[in-house]
Protein backbone atom coordinates (compact mmCIF):
# COMPACT_ATOMS: atom_id res chain seq x y z
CA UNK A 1 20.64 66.74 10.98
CA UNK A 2 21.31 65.54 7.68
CA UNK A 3 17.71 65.30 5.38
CA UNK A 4 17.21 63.11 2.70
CA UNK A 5 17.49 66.39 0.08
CA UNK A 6 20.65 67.35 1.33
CA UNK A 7 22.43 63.34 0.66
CA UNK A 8 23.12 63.71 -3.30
CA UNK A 9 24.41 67.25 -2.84
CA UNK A 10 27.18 66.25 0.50
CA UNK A 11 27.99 62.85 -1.83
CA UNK A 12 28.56 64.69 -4.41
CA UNK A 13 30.66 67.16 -3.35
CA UNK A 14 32.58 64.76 -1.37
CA UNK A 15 32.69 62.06 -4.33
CA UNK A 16 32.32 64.11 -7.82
CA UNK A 17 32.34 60.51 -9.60
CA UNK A 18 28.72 59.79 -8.06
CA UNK A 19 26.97 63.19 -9.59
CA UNK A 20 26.26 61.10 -13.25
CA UNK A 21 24.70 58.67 -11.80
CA UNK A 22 22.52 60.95 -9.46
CA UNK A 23 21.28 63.16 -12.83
CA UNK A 24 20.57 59.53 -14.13
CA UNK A 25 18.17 59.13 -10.87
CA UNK A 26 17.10 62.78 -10.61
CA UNK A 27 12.89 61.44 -11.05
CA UNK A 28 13.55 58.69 -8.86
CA UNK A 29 15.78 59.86 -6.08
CA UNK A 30 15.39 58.58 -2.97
CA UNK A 31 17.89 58.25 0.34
CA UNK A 32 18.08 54.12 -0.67
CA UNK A 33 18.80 54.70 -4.32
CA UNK A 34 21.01 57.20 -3.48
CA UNK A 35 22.91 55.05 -0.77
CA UNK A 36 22.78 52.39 -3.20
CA UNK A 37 24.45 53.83 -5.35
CA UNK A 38 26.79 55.18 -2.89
CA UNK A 39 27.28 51.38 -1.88
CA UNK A 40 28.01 50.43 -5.56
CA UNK A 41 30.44 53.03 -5.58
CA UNK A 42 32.65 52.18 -2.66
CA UNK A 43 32.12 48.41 -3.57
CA UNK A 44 33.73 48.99 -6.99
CA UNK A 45 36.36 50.73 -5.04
CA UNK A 46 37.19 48.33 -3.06
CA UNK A 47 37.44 45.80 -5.73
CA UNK A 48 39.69 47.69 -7.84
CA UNK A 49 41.90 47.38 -4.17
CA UNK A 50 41.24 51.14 -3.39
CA UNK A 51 41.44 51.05 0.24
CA UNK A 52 42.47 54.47 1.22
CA UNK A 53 39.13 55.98 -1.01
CA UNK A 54 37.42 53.07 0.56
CA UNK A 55 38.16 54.12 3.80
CA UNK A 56 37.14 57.95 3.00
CA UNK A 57 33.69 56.33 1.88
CA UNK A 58 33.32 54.33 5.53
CA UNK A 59 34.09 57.57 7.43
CA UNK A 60 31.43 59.52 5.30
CA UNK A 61 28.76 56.39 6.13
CA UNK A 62 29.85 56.85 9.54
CA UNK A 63 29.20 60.75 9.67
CA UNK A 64 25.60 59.88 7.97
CA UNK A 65 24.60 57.41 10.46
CA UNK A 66 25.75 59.97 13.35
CA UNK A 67 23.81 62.88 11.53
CA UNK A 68 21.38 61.71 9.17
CA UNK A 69 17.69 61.61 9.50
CA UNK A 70 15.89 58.23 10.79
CA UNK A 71 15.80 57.33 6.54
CA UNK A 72 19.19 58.22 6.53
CA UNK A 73 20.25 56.20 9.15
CA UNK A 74 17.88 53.06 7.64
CA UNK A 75 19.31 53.21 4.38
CA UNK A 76 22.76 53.71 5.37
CA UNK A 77 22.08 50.44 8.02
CA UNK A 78 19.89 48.31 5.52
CA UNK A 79 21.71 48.78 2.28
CA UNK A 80 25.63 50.60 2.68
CA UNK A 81 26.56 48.17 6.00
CA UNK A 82 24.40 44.90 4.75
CA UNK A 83 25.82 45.41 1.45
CA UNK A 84 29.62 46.18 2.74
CA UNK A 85 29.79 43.52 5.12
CA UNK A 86 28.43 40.58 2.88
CA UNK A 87 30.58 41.74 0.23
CA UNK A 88 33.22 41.52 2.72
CA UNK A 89 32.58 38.21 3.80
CA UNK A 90 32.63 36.82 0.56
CA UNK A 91 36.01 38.34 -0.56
CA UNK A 92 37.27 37.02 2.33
CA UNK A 93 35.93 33.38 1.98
CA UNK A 94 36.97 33.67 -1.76
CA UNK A 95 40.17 34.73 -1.06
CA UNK A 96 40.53 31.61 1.69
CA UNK A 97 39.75 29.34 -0.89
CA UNK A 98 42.28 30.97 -3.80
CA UNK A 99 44.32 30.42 -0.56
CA UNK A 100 43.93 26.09 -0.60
């Protein structure tokens, strides 16, 4: 099972880009600020049109929801999926209406 300690150390390993802003956080760390910024992360990814490093970043969600600790699993649900999908949404109705 994947702890709450162990998230900035596997997301940063797997995603050097992220360790800044974890030092930034370092007083305050917590699995939702960490998944947040994890979230911010493959959001900015995805629209600078990233999609393979997106994908990399659903498949590492995915392994923390299958591994992770109860707050794991929360924050990963509550903020990384909520946060995905609504972002999702609106690209897509965005990109419906740059469509018209």
């Amino acid at each position: 099972m994947i702890t709450e300690q162990q998230i900035p150390d596997i997301l940063g390993t797997e995603y050097p880009a992220l360790n800044a802003e974890f030092e930034k956080l370092a007083r305050i760390s917590s699995a939702y600020t960490t998944v947040q910024c994890f979230t911010d992360y493959t959001r900015n990814l995805l629209i600078r049109g990233n999609i393979e490093a997106a994908k990399k970043c659903f498949v590492t969600a995915e392994k923390l929801l299958q591994s992770g600790s109860n707050i794991i699993k929360n924050a990963v649900s509550n903020i990384f999926l909520f946060s995905i999908s609504q972002f999702m949404d609106t690209s897509k109705a965005n990109h419906e209406i740059m469509m018209q």
